[in-house]
N, C-alpha and C. Protein backbone atom coordinates (compact mmCIF):
# COMPACT_ATOMS: atom_id res chain seq x y z
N UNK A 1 6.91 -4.66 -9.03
CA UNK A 1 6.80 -3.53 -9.92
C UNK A 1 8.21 -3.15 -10.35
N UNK A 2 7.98 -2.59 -11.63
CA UNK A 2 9.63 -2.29 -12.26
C UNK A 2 10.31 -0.74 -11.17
N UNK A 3 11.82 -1.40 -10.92
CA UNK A 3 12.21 -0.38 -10.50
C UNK A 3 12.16 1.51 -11.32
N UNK A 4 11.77 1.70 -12.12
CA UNK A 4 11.87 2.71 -13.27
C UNK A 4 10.05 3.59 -12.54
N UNK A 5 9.25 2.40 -12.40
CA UNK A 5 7.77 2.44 -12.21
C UNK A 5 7.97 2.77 -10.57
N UNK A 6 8.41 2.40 -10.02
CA UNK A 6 8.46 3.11 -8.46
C UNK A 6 9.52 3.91 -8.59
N UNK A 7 10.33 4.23 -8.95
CA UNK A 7 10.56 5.80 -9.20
C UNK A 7 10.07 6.72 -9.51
N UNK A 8 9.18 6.52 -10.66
CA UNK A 8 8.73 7.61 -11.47
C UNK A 8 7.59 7.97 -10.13
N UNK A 9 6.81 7.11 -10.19
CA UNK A 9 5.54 6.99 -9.25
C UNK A 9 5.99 8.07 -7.85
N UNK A 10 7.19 7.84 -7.80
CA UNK A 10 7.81 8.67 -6.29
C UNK A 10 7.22 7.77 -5.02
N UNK A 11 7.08 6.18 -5.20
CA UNK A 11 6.53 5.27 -3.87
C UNK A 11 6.86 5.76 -2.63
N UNK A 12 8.27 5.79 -2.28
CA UNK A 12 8.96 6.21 -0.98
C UNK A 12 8.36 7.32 -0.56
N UNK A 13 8.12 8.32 -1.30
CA UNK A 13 7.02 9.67 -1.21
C UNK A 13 5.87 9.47 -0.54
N UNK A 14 5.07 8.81 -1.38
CA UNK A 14 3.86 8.48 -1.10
C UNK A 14 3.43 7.67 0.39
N UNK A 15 4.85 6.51 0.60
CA UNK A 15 4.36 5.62 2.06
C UNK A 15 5.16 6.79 2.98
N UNK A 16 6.27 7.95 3.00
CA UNK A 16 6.42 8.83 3.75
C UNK A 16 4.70 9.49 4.42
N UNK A 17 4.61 10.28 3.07
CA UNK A 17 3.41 10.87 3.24
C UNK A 17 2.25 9.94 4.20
N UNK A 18 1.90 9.10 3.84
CA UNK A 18 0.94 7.92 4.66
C UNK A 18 1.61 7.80 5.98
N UNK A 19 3.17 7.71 6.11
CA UNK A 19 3.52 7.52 7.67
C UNK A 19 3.26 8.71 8.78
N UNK A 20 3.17 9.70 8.06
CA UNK A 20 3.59 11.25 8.63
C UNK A 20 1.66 11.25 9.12
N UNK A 21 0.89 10.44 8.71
CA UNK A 21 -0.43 10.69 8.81
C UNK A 21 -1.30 9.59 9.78
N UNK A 22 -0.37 9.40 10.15
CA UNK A 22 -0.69 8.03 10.92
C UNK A 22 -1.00 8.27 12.80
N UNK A 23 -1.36 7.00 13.38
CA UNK A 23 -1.63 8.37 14.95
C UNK A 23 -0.73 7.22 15.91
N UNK A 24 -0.38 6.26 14.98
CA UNK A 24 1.05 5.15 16.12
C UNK A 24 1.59 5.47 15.74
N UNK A 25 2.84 4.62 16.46
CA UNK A 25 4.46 4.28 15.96
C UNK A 25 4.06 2.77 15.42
N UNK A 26 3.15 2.04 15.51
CA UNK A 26 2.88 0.89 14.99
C UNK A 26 2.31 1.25 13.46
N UNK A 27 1.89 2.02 13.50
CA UNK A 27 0.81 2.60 12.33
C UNK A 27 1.87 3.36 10.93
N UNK A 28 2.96 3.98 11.69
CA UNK A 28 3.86 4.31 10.56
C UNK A 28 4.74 3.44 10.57
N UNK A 29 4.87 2.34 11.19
CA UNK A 29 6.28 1.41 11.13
C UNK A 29 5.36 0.25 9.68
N UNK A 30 3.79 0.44 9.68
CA UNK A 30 3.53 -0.62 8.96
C UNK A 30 3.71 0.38 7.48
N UNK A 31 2.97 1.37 7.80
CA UNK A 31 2.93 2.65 6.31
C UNK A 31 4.88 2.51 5.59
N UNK A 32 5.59 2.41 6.72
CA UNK A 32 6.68 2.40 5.91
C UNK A 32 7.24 0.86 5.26
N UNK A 33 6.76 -0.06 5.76
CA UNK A 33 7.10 -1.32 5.38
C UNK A 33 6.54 -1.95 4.08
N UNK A 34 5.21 -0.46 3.63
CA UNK A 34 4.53 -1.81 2.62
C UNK A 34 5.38 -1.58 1.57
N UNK A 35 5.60 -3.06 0.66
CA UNK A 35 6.38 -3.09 -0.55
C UNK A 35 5.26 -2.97 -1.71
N UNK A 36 5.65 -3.40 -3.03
CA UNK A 36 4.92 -3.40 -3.91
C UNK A 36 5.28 -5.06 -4.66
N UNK A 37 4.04 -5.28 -5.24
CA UNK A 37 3.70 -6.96 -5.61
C UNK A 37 3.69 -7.09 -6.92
N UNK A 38 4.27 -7.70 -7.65
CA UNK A 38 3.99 -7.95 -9.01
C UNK A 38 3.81 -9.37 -9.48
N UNK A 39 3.73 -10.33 -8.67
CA UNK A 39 3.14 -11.62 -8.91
C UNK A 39 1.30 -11.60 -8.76
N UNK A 40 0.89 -11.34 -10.35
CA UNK A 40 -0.65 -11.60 -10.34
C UNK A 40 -1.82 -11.68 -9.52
N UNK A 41 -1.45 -12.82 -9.12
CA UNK A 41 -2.14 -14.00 -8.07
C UNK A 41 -2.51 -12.90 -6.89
N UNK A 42 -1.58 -12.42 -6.13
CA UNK A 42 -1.39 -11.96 -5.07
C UNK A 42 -1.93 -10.59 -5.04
N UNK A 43 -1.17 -9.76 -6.42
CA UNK A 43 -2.15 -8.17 -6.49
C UNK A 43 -3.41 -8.53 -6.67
N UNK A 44 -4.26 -9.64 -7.58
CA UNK A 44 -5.95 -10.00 -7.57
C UNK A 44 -6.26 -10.03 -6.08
N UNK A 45 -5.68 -10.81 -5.40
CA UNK A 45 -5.68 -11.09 -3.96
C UNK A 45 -6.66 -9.81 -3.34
N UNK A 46 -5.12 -8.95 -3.23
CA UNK A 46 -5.03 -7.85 -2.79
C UNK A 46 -6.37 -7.11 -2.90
N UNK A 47 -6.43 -6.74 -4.00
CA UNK A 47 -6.99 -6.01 -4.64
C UNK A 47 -8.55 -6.53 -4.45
N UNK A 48 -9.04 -7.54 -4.17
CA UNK A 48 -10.62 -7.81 -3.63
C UNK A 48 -10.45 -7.96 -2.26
N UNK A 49 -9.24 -8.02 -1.70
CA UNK A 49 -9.38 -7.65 0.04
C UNK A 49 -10.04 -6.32 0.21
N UNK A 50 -9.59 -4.80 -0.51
CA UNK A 50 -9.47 -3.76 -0.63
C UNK A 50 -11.21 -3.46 -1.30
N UNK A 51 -11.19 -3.93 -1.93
CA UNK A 51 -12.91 -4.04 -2.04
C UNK A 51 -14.19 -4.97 -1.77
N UNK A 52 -13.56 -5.76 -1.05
CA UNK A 52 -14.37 -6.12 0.43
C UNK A 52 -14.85 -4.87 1.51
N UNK A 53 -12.96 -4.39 1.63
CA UNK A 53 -13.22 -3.89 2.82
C UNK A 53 -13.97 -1.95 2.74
N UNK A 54 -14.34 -1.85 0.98
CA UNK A 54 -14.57 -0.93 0.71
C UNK A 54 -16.23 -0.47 0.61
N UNK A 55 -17.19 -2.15 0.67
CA UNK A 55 -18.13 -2.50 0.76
C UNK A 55 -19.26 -1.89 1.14
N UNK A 56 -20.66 -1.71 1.54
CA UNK A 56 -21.07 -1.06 2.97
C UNK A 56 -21.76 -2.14 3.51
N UNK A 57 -21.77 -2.22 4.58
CA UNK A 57 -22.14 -3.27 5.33
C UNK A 57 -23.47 -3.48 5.04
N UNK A 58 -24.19 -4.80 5.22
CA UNK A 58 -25.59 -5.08 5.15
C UNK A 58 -26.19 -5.65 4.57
C-alpha cells in the first residue's frame, strides 16, 4: 500500500488500538507486526481466508 495511504488511514493507530485489545503478549506482538500487502495475488488470498473464516459452520 502507498506510503501517503497508510498515513492518511492512521495504520500504526489502528494495529496500536488492536494491540491494546488483545489478552497475550503473543497476541499484541502479532497485532503489532501485521504489515500491509499490495501484490494482488496475495490480498485475493487474504481476503477469502477472511471469508472462510467468516462463514457459519455447517
Amino acid at each position: 500500500m502507498a506510503r501517503f495511504a497508510v498515513k492518511t488511514l492512521e495504520f500504526d493507530k489502528v494495529k496500536a488500538l488492536l494491540a491494546s485489545k488483545t489478552a497475550t503478549s503473543l497476541g499484541k506482538a502479532q497485532a503489532l507486526a501485521i504489515r500491509t500487502e499490495s501484490e494482488f495475488s496475495i490480498v485475493k488470498r487474504l481476503q477469502e481466508e477472511t471469508a472462510e473464516a467468516l462463514r457459519p459452520a455447517g
